[in-house]
PDB file of N, CA and C in Angstrom:
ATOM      1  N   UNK A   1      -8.294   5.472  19.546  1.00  0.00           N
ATOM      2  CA  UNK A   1      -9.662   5.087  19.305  1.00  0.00           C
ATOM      3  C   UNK A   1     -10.266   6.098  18.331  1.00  0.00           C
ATOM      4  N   UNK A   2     -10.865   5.404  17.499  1.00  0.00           N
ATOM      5  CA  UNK A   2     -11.623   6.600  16.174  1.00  0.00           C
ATOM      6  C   UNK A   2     -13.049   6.524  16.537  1.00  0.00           C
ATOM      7  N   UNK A   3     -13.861   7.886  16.786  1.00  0.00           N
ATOM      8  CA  UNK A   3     -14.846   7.620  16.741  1.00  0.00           C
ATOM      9  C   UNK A   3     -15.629   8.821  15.722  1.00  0.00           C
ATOM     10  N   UNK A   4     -17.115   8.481  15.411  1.00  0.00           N
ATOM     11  CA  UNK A   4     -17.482   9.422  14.621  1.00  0.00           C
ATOM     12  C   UNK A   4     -19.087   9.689  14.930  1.00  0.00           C
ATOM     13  N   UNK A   5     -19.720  10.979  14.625  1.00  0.00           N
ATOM     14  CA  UNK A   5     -21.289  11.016  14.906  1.00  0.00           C
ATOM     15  C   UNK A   5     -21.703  11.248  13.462  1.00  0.00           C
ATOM     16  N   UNK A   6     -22.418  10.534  13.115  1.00  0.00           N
ATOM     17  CA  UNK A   6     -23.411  11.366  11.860  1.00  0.00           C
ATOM     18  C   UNK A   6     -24.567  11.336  12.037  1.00  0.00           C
ATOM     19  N   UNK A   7     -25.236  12.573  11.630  1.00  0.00           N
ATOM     20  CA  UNK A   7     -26.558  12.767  12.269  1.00  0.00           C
ATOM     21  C   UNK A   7     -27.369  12.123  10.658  1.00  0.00           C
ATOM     22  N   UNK A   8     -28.660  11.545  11.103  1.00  0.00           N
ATOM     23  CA  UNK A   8     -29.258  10.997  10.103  1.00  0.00           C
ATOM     24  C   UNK A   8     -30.943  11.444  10.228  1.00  0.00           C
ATOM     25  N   UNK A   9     -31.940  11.330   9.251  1.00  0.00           N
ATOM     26  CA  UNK A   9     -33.112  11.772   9.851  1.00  0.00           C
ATOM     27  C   UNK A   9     -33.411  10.834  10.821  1.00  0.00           C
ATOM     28  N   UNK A  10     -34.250  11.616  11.648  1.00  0.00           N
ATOM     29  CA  UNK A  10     -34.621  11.083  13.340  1.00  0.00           C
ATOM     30  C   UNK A  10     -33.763  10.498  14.353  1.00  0.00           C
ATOM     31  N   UNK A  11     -32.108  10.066  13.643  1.00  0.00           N
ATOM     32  CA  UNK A  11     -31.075   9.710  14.485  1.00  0.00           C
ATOM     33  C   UNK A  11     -30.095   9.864  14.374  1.00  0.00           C
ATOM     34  N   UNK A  12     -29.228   9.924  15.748  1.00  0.00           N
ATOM     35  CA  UNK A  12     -27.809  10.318  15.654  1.00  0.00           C
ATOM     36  C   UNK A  12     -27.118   8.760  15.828  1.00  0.00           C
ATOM     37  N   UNK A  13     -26.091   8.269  14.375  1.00  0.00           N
ATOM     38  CA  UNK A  13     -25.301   7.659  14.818  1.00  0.00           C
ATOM     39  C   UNK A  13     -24.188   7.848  15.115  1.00  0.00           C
ATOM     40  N   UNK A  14     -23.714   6.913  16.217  1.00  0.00           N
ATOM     41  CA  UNK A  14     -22.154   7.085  16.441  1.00  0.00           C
ATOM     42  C   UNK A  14     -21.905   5.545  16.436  1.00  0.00           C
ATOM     43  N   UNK A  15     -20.132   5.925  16.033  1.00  0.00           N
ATOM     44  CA  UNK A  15     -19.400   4.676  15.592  1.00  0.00           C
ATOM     45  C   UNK A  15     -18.536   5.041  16.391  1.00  0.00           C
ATOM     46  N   UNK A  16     -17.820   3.796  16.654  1.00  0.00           N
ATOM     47  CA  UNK A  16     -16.655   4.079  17.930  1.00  0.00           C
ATOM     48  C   UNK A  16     -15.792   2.273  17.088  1.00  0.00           C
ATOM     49  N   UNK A  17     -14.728   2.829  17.111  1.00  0.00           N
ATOM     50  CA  UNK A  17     -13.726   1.724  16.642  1.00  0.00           C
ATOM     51  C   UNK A  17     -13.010   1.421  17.567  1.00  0.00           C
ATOM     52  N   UNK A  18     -13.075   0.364  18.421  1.00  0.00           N
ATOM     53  CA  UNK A  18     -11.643   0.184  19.340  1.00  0.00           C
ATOM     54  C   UNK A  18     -10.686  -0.791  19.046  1.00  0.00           C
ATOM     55  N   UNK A  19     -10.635  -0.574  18.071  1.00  0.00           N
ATOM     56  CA  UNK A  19      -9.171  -1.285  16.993  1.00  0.00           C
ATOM     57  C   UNK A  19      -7.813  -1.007  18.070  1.00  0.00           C
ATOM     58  N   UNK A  20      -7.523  -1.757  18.857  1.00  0.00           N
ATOM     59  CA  UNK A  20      -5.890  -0.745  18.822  1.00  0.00           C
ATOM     60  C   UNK A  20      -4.851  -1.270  18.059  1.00  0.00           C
ATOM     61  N   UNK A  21      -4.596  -2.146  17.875  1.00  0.00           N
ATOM     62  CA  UNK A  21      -3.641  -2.315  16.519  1.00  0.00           C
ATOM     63  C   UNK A  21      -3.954  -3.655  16.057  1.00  0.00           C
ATOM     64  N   UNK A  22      -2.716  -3.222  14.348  1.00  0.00           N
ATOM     65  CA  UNK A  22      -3.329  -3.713  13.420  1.00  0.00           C
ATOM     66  C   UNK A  22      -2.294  -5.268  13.222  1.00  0.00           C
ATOM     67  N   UNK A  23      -2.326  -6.678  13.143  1.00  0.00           N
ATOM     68  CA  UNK A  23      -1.728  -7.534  13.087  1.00  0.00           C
ATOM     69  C   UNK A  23      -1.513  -8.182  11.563  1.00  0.00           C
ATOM     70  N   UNK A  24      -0.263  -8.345  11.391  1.00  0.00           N
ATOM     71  CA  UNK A  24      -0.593  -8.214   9.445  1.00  0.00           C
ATOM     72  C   UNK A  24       0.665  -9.097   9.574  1.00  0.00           C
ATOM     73  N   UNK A  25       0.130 -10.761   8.963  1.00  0.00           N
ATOM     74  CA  UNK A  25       0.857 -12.023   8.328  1.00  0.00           C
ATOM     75  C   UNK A  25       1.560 -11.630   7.524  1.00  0.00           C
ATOM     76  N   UNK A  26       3.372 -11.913   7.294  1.00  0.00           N
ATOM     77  CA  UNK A  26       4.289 -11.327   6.599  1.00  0.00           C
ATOM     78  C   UNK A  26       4.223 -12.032   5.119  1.00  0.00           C
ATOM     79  N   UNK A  27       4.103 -11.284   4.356  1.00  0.00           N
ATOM     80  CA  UNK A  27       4.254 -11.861   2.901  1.00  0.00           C
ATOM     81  C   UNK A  27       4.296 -11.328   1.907  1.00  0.00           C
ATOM     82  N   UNK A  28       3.871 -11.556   0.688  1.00  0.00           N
ATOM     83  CA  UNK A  28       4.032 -10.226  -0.605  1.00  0.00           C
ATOM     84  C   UNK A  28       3.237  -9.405  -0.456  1.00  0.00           C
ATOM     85  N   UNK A  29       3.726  -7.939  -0.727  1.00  0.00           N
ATOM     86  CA  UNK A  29       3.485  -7.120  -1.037  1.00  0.00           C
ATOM     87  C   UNK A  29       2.108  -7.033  -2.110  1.00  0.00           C
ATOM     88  N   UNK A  30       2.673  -7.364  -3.083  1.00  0.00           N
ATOM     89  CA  UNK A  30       1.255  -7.719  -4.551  1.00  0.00           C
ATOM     90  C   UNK A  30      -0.001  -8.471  -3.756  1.00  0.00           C
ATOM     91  N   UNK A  31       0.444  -9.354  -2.677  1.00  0.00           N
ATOM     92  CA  UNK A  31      -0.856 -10.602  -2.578  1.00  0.00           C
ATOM     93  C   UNK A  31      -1.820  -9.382  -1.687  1.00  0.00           C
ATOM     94  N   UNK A  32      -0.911  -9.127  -1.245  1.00  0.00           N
ATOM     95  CA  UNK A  32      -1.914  -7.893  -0.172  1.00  0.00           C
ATOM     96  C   UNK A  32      -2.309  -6.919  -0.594  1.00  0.00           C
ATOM     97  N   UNK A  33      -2.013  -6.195  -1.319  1.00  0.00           N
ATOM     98  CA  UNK A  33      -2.510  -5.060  -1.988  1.00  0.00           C
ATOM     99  C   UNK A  33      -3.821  -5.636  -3.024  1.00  0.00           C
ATOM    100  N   UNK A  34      -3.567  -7.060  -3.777  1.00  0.00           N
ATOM    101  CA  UNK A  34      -4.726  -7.601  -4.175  1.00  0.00           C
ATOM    102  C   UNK A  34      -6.057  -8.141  -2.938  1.00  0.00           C
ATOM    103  N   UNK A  35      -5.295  -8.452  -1.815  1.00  0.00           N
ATOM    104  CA  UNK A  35      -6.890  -8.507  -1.034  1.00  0.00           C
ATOM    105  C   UNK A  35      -7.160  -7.361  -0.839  1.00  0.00           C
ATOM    106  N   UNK A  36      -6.496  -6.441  -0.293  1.00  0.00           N
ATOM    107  CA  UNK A  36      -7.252  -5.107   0.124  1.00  0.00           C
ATOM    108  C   UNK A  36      -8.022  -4.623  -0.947  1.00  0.00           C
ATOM    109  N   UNK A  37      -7.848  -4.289  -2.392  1.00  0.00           N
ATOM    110  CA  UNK A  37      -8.758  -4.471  -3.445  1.00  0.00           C
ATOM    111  C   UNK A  37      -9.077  -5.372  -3.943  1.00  0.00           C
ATOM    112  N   UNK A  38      -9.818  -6.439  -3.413  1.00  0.00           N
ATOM    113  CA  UNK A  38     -10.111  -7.493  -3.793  1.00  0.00           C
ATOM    114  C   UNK A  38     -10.124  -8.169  -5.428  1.00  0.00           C
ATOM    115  N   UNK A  39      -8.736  -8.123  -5.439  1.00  0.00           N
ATOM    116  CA  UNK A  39      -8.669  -8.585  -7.120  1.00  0.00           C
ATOM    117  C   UNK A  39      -7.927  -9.988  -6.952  1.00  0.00           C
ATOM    118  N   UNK A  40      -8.397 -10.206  -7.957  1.00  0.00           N
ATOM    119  CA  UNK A  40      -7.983 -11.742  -8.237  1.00  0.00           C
ATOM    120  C   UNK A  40      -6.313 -12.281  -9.159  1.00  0.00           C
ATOM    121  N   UNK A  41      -6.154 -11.264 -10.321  1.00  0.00           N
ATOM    122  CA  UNK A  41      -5.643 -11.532 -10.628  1.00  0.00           C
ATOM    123  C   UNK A  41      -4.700 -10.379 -10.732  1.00  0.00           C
ATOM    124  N   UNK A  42      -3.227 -10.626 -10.400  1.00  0.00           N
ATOM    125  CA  UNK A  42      -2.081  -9.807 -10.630  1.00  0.00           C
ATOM    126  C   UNK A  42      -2.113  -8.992 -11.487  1.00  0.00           C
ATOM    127  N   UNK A  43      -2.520  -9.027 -12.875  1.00  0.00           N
ATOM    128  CA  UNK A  43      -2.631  -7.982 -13.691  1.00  0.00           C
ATOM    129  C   UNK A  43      -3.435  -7.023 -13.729  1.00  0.00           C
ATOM    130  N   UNK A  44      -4.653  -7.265 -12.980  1.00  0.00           N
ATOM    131  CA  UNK A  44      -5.353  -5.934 -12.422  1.00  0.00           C
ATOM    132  C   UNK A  44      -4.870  -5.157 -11.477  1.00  0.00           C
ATOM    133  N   UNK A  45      -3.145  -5.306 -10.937  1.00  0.00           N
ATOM    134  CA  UNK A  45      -2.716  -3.770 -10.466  1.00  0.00           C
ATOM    135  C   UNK A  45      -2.619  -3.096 -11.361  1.00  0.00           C
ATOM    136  N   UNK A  46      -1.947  -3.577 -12.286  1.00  0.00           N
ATOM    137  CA  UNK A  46      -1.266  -2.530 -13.453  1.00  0.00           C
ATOM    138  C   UNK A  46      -2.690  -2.031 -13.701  1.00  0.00           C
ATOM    139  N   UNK A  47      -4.342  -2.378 -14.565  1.00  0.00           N
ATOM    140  CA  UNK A  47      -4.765  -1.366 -14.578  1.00  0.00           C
ATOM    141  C   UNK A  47      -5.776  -1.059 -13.553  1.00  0.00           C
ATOM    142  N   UNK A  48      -5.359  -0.521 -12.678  1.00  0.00           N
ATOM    143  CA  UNK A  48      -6.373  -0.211 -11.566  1.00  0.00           C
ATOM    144  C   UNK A  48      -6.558   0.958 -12.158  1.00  0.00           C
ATOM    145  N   UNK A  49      -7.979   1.603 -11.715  1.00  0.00           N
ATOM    146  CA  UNK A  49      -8.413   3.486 -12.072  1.00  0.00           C
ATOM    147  C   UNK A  49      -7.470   3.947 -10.981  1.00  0.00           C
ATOM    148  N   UNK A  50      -7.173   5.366 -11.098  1.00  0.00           N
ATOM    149  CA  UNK A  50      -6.651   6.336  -9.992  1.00  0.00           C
ATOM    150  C   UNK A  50      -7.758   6.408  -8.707  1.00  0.00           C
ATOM    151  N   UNK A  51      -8.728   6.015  -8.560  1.00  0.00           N
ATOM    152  CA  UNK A  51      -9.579   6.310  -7.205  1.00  0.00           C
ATOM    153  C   UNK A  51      -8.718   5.278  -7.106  1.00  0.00           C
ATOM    154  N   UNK A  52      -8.933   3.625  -7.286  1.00  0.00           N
ATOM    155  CA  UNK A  52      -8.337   2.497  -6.644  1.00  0.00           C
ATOM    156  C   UNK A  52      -6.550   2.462  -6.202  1.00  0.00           C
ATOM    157  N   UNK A  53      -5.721   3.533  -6.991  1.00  0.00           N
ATOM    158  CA  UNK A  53      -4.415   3.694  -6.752  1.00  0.00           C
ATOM    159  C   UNK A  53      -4.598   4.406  -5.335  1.00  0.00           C
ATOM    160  N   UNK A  54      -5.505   5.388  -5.134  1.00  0.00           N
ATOM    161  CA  UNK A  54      -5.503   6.559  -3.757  1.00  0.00           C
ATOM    162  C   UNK A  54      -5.678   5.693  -3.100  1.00  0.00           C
ATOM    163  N   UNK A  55      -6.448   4.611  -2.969  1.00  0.00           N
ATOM    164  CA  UNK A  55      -7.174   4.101  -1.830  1.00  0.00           C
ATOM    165  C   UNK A  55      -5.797   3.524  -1.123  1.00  0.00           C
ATOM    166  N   UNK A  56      -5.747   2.506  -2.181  1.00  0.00           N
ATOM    167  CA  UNK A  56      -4.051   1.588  -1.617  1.00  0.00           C
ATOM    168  C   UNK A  56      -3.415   2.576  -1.102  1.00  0.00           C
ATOM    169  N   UNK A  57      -2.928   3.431  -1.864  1.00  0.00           N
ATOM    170  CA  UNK A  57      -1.815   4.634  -1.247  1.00  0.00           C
ATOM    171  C   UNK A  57      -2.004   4.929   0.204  1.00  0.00           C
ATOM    172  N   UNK A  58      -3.566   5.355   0.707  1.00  0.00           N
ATOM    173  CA  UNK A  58      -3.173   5.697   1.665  1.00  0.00           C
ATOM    174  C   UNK A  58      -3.579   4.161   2.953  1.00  0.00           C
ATOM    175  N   UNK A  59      -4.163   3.214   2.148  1.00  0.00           N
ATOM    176  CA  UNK A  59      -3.631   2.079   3.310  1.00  0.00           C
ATOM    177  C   UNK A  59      -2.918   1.924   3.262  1.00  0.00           C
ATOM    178  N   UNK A  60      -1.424   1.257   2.257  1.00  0.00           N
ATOM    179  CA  UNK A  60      -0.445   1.497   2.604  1.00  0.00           C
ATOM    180  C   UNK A  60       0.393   2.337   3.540  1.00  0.00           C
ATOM    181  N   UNK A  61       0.116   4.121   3.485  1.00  0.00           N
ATOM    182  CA  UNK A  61       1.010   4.845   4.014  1.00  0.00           C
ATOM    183  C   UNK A  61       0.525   4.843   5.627  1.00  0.00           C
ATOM    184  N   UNK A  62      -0.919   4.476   6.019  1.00  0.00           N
ATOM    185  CA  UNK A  62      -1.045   4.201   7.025  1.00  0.00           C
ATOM    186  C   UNK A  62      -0.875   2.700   8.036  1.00  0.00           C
ATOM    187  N   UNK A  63      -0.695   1.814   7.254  1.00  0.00           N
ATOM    188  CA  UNK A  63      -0.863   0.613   8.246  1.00  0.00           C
ATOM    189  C   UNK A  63       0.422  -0.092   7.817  1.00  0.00           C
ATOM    190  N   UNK A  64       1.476  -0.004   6.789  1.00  0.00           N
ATOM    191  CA  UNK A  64       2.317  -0.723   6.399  1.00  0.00           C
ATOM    192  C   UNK A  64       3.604  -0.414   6.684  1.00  0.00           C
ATOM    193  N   UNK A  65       4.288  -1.242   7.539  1.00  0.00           N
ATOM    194  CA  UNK A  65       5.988  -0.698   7.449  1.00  0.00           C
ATOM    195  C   UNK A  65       6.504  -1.971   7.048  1.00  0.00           C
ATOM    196  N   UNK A  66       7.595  -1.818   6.344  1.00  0.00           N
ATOM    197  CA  UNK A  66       8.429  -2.672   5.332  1.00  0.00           C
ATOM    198  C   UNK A  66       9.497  -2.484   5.872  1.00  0.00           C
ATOM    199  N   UNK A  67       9.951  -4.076   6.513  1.00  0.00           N
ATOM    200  CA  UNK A  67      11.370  -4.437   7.111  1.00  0.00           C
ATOM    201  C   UNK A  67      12.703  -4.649   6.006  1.00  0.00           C
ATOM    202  N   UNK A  68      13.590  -4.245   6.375  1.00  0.00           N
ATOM    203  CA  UNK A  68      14.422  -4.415   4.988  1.00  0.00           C
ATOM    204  C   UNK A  68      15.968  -4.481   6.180  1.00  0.00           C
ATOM    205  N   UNK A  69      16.750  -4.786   5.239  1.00  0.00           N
ATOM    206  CA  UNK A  69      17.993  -5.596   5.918  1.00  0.00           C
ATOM    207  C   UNK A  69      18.937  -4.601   5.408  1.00  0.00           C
ATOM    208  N   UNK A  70      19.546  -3.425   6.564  1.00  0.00           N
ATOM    209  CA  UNK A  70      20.819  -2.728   6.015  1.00  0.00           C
ATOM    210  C   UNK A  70      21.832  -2.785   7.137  1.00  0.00           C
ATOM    211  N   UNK A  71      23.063  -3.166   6.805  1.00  0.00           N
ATOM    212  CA  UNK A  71      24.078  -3.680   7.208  1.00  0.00           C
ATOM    213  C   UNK A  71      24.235  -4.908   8.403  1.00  0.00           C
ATOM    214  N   UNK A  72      23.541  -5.822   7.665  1.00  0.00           N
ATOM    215  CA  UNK A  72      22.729  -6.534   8.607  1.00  0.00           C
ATOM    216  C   UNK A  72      22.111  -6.703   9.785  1.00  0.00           C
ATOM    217  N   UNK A  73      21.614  -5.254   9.810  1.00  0.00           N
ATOM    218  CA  UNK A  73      20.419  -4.799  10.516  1.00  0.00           C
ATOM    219  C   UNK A  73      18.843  -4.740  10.116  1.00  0.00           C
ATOM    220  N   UNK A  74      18.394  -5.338  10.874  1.00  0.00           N
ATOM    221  CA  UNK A  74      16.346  -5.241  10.477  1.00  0.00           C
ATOM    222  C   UNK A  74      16.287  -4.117  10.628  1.00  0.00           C
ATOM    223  N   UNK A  75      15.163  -3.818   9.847  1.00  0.00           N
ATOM    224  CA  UNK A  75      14.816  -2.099  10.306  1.00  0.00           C
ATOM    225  C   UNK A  75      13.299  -1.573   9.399  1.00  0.00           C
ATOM    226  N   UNK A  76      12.523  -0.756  10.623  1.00  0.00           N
ATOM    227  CA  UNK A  76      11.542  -0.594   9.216  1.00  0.00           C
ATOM    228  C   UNK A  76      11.514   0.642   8.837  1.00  0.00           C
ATOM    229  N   UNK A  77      10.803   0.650   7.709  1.00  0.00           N
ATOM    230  CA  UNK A  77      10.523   1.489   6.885  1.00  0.00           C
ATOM    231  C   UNK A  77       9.193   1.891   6.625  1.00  0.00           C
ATOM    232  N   UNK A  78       8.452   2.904   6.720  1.00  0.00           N
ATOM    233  CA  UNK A  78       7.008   3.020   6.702  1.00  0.00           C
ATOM    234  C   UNK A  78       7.402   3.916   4.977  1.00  0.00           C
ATOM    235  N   UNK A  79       6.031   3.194   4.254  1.00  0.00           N
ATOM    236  CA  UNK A  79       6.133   3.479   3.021  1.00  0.00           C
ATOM    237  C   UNK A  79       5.305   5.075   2.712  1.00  0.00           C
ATOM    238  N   UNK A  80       6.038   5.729   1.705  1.00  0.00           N
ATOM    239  CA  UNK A  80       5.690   7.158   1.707  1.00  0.00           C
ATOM    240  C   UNK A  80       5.070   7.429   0.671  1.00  0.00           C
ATOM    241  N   UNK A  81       5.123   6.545  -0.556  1.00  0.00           N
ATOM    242  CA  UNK A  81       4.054   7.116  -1.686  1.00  0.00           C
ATOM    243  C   UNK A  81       4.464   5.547  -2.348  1.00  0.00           C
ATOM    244  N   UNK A  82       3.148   5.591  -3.460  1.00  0.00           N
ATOM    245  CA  UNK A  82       3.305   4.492  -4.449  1.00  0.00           C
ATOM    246  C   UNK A  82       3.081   5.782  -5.913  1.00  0.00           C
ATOM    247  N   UNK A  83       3.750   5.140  -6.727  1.00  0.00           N
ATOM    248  CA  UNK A  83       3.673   5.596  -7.827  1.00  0.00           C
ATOM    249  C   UNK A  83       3.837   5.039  -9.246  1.00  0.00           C
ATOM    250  N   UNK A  84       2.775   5.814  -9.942  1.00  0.00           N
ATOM    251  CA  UNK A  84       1.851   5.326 -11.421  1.00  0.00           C
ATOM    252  C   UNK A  84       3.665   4.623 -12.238  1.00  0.00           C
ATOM    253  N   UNK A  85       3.530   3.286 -12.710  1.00  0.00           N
ATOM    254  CA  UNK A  85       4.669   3.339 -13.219  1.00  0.00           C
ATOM    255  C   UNK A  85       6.203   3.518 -12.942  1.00  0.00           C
ATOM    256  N   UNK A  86       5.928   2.427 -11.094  1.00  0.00           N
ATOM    257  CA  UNK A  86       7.040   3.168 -10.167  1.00  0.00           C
ATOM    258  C   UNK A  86       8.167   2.270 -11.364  1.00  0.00           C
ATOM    259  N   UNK A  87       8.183   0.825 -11.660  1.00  0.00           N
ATOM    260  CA  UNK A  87       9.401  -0.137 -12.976  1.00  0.00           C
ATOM    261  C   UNK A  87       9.904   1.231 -13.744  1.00  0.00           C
ATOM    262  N   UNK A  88       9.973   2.225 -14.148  1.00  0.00           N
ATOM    263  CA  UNK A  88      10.512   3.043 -15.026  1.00  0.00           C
ATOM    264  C   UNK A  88      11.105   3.914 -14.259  1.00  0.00           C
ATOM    265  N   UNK A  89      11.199   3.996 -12.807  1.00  0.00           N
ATOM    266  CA  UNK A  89      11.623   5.250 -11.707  1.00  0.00           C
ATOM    267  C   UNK A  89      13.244   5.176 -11.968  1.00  0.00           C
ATOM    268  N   UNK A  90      13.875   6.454 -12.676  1.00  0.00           N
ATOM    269  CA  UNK A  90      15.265   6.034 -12.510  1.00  0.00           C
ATOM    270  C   UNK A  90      15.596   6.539 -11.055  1.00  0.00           C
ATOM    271  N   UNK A  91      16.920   6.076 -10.869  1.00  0.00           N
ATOM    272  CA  UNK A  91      17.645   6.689  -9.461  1.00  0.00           C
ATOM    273  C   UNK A  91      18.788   6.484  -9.769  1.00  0.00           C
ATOM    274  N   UNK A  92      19.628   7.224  -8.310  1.00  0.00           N
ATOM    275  CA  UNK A  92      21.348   7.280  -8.798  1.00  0.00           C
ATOM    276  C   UNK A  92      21.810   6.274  -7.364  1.00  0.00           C
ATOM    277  N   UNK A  93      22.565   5.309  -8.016  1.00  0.00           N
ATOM    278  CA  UNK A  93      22.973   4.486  -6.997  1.00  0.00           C
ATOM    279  C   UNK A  93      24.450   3.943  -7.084  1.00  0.00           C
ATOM    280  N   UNK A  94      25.744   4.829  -6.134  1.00  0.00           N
ATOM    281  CA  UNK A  94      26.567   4.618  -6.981  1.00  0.00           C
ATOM    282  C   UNK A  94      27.272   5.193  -7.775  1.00  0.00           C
ATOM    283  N   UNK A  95      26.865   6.531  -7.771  1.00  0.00           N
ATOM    284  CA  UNK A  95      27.254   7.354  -9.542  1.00  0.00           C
ATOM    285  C   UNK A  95      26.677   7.133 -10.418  1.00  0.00           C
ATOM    286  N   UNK A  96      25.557   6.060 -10.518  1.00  0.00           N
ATOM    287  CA  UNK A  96      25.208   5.809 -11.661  1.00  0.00           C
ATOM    288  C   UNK A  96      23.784   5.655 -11.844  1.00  0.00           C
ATOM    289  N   UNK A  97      23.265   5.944 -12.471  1.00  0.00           N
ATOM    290  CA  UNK A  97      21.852   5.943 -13.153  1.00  0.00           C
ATOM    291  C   UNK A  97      21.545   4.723 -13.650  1.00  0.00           C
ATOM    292  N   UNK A  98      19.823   4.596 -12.831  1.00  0.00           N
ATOM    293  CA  UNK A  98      19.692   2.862 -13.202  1.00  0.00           C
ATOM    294  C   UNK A  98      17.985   3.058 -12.949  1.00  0.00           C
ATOM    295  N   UNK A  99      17.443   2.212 -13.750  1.00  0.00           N
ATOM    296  CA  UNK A  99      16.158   1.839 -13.350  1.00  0.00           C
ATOM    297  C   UNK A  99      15.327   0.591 -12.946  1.00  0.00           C
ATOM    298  N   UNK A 100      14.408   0.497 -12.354  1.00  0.00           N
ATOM    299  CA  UNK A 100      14.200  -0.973 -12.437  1.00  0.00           C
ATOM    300  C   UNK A 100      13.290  -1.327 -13.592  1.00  0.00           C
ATOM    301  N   UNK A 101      13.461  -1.947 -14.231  1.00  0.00           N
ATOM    302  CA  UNK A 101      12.579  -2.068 -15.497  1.00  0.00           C
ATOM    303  C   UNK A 101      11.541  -3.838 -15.259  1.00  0.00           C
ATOM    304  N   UNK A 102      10.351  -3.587 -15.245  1.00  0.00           N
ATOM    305  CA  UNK A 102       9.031  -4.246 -15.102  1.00  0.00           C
ATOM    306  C   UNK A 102       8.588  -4.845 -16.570  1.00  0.00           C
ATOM    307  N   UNK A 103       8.630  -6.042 -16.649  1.00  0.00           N
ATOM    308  CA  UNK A 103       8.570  -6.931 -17.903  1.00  0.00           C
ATOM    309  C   UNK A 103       6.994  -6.570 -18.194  1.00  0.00           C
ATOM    310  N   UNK A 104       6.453  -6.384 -19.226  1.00  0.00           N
ATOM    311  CA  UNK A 104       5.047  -6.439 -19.735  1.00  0.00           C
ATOM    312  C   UNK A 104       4.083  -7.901 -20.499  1.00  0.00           C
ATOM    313  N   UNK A 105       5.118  -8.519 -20.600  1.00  0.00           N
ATOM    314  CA  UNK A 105       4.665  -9.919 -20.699  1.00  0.00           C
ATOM    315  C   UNK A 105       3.857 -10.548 -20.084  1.00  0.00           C
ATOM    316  N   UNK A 106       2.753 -11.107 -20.152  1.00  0.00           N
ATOM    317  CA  UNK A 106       2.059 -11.950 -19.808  1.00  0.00           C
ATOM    318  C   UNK A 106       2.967 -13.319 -19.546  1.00  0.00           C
ATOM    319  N   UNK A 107       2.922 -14.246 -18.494  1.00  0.00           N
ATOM    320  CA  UNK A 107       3.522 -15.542 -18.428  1.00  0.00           C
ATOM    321  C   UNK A 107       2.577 -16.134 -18.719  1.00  0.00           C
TER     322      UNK A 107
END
């Protein structure tokens, strides 16, 4: 339970959240990150400002775990960072160096 006091002139508020958990319809990744910043169209991730990247970041790192299939096992994964320009991230997979590369095209 989160609760909080802030004192204001002539009153003290308090907020009390009794959220206990959070229920989240399985689907894309992009569609959700566009409601939580209420954008409309897909190409306003790419330019979101950096306040709007923090924000996602840390709803993401708090409310999101990502099921993924290894050795045909479910399993989750709670996500640990997003990052500016993750399509250019190389990694070694394999011995080998690879990136995922993110088309800039408009369809």
């Amino acid at each position: 339970m989160f609760r909080s006091v802030c004192p204001v002139l002539g009153k003290l508020l308090v907020n009390v959240d009794i959220v206990k958990y959070l229920v989240y319809r399985p689907g894309e990744l992009t569609t959700m990150a566009m409601s939580f910043l209420r954008l409309r169209d897909i190409w306003a991730l790419k330019r979101m400002s950096p306040v709007d990247l923090h924000h996602l970041k840390s709803f993401l790192k708090k409310n999101i775990n990502v099921m993924t299939m290894a050795s045909w096992v479910w399993r989750g994964l709670v996500i640990s960072d997003l990052m500016d320009n993750g399509g250019g991230y190389e990694f070694e997979k394999g011995g080998v160096r690879t990136a995922v590369q993110v088309s800039d095209s408009v369809p």
